[in-house]
Each structure stands twice: as structure tokens, then as C-alpha cells.
PDB file of N, CA and C in Angstrom:
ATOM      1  N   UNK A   1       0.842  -1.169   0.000  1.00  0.00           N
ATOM      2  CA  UNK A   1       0.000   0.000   0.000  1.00  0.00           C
ATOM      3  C   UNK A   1       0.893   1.239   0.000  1.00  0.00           C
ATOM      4  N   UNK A   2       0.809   2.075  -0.857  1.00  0.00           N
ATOM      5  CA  UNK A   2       1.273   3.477  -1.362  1.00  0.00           C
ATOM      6  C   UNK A   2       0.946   4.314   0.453  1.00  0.00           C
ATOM      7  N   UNK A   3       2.194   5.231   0.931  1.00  0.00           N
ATOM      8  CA  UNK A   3       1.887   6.062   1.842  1.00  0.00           C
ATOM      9  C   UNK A   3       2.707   7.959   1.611  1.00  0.00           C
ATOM     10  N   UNK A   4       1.958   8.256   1.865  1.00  0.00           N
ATOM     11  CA  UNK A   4       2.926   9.486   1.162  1.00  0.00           C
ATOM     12  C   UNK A   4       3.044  10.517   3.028  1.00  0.00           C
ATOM     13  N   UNK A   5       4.500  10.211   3.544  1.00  0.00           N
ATOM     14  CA  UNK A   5       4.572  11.054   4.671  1.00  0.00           C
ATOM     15  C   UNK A   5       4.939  12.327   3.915  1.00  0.00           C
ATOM     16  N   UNK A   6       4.471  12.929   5.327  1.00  0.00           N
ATOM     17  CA  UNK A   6       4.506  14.409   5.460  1.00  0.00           C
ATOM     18  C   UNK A   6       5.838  14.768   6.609  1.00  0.00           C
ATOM     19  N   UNK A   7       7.035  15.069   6.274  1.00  0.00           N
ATOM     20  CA  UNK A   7       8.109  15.484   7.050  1.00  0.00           C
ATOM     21  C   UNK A   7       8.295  17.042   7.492  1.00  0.00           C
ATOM     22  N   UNK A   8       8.738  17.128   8.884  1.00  0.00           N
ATOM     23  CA  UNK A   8       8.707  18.456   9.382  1.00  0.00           C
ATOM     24  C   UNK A   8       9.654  19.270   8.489  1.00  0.00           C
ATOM     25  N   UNK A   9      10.260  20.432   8.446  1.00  0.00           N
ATOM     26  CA  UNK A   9      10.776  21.062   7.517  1.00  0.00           C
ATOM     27  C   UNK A   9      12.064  20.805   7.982  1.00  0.00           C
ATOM     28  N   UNK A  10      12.939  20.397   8.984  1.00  0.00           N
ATOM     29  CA  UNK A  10      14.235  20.138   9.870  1.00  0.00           C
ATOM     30  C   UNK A  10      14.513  18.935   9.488  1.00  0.00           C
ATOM     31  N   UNK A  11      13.627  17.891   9.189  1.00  0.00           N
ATOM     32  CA  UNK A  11      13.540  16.478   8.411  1.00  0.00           C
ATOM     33  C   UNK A  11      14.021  16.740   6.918  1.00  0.00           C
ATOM     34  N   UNK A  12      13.069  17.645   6.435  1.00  0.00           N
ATOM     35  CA  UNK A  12      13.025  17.703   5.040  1.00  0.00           C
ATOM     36  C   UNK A  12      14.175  18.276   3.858  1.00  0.00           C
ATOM     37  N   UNK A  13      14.761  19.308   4.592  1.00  0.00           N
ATOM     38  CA  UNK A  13      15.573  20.286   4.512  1.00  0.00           C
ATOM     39  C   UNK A  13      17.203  19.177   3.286  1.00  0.00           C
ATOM     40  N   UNK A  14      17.391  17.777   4.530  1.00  0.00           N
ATOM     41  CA  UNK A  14      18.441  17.589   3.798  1.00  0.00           C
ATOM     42  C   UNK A  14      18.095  16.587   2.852  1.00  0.00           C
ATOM     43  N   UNK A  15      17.322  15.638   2.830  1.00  0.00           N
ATOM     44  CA  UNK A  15      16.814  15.150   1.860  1.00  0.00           C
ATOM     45  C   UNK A  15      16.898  15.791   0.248  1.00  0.00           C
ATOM     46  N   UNK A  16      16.200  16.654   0.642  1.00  0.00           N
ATOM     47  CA  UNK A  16      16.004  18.112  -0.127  1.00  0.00           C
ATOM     48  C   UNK A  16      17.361  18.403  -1.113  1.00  0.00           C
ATOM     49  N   UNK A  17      18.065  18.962  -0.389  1.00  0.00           N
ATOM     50  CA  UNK A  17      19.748  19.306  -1.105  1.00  0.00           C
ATOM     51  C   UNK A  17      20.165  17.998  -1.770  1.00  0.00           C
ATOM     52  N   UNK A  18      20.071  16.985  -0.767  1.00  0.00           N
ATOM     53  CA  UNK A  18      20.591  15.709  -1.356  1.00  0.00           C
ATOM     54  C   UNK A  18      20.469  15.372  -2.694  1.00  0.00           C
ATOM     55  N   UNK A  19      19.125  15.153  -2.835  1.00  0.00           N
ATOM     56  CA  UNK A  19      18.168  14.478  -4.293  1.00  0.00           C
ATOM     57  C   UNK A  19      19.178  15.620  -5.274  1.00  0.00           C
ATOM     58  N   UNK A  20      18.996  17.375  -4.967  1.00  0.00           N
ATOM     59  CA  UNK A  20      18.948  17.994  -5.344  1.00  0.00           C
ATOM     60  C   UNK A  20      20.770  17.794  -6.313  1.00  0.00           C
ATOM     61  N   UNK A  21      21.311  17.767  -5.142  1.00  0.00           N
ATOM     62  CA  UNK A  21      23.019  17.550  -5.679  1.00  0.00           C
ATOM     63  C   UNK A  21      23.120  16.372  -6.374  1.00  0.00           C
ATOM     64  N   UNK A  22      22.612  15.341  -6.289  1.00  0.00           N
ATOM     65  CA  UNK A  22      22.730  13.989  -6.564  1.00  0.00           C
ATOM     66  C   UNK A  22      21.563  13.560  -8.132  1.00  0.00           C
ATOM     67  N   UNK A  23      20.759  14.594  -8.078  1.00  0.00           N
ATOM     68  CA  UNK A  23      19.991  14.407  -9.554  1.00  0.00           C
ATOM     69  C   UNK A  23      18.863  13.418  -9.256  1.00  0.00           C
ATOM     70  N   UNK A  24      18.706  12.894  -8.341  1.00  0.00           N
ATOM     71  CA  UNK A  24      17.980  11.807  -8.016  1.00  0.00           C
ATOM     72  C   UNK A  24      16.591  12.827  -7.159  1.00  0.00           C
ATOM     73  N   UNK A  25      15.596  11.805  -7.185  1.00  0.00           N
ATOM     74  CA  UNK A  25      14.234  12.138  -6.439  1.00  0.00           C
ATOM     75  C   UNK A  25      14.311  11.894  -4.971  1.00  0.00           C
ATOM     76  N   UNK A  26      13.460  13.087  -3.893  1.00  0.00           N
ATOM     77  CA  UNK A  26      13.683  12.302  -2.941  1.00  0.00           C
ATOM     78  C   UNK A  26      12.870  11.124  -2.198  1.00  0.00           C
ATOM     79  N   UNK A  27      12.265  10.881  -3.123  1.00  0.00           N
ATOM     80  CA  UNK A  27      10.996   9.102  -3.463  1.00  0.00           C
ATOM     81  C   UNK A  27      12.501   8.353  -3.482  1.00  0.00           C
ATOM     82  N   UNK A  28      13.274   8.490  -4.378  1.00  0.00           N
ATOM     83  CA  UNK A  28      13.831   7.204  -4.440  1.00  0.00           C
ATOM     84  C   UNK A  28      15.233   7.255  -3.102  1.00  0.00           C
ATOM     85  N   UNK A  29      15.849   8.401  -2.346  1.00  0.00           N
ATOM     86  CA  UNK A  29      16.728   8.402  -1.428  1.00  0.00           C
ATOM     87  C   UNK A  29      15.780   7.537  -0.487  1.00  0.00           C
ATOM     88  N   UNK A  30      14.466   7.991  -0.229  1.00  0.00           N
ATOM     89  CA  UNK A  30      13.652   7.544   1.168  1.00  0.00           C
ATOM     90  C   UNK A  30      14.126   5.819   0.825  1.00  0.00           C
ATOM     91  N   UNK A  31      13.229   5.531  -0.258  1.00  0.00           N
ATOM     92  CA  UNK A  31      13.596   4.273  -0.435  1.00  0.00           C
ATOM     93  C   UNK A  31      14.706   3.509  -0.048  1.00  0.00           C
ATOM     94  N   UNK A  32      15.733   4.002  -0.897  1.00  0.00           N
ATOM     95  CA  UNK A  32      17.133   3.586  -0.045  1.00  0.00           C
ATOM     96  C   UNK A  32      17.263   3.736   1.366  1.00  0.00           C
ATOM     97  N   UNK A  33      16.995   4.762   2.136  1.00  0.00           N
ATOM     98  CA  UNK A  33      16.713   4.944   3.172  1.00  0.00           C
ATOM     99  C   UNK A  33      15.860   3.221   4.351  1.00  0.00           C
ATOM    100  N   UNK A  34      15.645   3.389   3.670  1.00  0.00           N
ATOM    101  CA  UNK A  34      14.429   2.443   4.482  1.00  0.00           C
ATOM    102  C   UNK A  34      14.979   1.365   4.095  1.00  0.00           C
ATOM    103  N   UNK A  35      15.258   0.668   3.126  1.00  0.00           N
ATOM    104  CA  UNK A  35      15.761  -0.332   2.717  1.00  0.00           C
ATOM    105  C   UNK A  35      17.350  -0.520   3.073  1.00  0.00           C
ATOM    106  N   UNK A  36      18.220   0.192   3.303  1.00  0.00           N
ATOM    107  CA  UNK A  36      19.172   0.442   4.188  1.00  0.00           C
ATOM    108  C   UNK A  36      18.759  -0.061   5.646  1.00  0.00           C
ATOM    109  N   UNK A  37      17.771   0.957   6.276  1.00  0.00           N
ATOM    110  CA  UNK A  37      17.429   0.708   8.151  1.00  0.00           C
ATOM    111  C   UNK A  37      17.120  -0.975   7.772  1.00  0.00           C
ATOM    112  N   UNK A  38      16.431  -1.366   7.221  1.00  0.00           N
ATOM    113  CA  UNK A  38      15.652  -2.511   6.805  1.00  0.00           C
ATOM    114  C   UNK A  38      17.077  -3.991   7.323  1.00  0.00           C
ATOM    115  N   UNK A  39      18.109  -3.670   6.037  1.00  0.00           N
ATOM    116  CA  UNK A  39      18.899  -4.670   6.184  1.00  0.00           C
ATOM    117  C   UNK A  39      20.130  -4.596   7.772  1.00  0.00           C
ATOM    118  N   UNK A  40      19.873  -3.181   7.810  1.00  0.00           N
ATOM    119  CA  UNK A  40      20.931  -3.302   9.371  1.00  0.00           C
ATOM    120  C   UNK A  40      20.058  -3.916  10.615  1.00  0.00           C
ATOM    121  N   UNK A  41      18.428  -3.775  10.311  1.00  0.00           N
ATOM    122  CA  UNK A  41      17.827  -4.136  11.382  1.00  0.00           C
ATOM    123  C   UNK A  41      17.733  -5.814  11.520  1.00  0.00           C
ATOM    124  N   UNK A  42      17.486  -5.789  10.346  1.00  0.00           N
ATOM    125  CA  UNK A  42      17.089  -7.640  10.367  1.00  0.00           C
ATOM    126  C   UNK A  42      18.631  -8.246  11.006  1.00  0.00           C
ATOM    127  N   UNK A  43      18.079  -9.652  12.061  1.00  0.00           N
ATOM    128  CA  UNK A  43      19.033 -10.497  12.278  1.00  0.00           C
ATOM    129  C   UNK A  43      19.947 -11.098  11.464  1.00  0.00           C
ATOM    130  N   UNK A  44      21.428 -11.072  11.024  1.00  0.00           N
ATOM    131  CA  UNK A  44      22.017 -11.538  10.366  1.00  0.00           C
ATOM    132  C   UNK A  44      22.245 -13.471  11.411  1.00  0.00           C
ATOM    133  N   UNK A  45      21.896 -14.440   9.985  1.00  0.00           N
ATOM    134  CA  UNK A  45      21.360 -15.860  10.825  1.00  0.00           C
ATOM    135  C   UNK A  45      22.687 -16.068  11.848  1.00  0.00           C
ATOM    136  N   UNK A  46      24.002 -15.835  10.491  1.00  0.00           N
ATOM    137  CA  UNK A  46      25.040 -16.510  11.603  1.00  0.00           C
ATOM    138  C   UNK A  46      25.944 -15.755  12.805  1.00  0.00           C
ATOM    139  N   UNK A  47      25.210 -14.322  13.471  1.00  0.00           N
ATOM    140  CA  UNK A  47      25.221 -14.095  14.193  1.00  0.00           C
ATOM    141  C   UNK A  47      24.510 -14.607  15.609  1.00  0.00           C
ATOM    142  N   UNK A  48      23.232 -14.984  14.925  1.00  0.00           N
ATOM    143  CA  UNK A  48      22.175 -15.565  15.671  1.00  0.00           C
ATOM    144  C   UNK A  48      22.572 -16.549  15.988  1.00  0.00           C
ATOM    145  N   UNK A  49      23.152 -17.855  15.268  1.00  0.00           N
ATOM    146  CA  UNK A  49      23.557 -18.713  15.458  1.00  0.00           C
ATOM    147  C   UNK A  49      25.041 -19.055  16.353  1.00  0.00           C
ATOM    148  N   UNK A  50      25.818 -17.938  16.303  1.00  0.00           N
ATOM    149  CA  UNK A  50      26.954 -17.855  17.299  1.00  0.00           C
ATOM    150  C   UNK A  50      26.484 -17.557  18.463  1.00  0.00           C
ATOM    151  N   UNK A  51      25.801 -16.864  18.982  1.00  0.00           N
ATOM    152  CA  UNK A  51      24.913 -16.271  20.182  1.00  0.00           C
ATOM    153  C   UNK A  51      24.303 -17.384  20.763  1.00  0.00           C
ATOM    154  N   UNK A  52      23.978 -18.012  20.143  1.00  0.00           N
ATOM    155  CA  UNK A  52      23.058 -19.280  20.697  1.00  0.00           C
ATOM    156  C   UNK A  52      23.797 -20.314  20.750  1.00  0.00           C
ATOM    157  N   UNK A  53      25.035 -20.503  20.028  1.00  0.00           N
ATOM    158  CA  UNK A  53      26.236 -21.801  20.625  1.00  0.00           C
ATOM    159  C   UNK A  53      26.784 -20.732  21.832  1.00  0.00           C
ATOM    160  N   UNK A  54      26.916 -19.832  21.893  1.00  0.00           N
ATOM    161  CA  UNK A  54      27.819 -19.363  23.242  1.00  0.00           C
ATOM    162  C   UNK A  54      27.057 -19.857  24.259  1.00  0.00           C
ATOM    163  N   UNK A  55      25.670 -19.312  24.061  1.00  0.00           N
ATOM    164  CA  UNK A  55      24.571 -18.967  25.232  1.00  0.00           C
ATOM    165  C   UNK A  55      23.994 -20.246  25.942  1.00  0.00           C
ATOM    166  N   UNK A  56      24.419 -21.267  24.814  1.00  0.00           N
ATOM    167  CA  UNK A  56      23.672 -22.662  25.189  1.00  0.00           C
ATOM    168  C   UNK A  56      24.657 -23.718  25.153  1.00  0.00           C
ATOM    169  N   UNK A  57      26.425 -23.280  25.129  1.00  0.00           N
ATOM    170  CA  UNK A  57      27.196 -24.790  24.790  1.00  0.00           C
ATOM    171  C   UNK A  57      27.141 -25.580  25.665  1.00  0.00           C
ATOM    172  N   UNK A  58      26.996 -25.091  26.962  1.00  0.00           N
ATOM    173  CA  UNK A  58      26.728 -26.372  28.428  1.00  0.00           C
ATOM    174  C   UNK A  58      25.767 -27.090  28.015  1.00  0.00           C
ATOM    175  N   UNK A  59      24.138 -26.627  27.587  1.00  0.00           N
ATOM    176  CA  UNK A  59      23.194 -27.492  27.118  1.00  0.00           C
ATOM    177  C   UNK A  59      23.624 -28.623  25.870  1.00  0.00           C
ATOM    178  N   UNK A  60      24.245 -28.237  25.024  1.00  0.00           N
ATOM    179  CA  UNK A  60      24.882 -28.231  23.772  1.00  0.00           C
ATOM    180  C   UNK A  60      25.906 -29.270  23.914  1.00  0.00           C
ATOM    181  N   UNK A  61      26.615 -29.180  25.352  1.00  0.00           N
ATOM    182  CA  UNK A  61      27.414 -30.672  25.387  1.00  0.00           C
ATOM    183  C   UNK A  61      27.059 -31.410  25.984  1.00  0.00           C
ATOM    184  N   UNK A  62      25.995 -31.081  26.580  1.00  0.00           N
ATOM    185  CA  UNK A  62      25.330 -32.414  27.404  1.00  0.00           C
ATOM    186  C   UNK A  62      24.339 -33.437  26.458  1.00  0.00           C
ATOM    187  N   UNK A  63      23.937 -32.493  25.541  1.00  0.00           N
ATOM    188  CA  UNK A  63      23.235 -33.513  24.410  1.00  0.00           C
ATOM    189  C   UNK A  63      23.999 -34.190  23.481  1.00  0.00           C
ATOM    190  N   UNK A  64      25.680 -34.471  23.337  1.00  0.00           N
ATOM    191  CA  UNK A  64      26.570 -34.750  22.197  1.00  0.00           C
ATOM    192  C   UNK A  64      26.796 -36.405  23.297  1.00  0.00           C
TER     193      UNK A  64
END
């Protein structure tokens, strides 16, 4: 679903120059934007998976 925010003008300001220097829209920086936060947020697995041999190797050798 299509959302079109509305940014305060202190938000907007560098976006703004950005697109502006860069030739690009600032539809498509947000994008990057978000899709950027997107991949730093998500769990990378084999972090997850080191965390959980640390957190659990006592359990982990009692089942071997």
C-alpha cells in the first residue's frame, strides 16, 4: 500500500539538497533509506547462530 509522509521542515531540509546535488528524487533516497534501516535491522542468521552456541554450549554438550 502506497503512503505518502509528510516530514517536518528540519527532516526535510536535507533530503532536499541531497536528491537535489545527486539528480535523483527524494521518493527514491527515502527508499534507499528504508531499505538500508531494513537490512541493518534484520538479524544476520550466523550471528544468531553464534549467540546461541555461546549462550547454550553447556546445554549443547550435554546432548553430544
Amino acid at each position: 500500500m502506497a503512503m505518502t509522509p509528510r516530514l517536518p521542515d528540519d527532516l526535510d531540509a536535507k533530503p532536499t539538497g541531497r536528491a537535489r546535488r545527486e539528480g535523483r528524487g527524494k521518493q527514491e533516497l527515502a527508499i534507499e533509506a528504508i531499505r538500508d534501516a531494513q537490512a541493518r535491522a534484520e538479524p544476520k542468521v550466523d550471528d544468531v547462530l553464534a549467540e546461541l552456541m555461546d549462550s547454550d554450549a553447556e546445554i549443547l554438550h550435554h546432548l553430544k
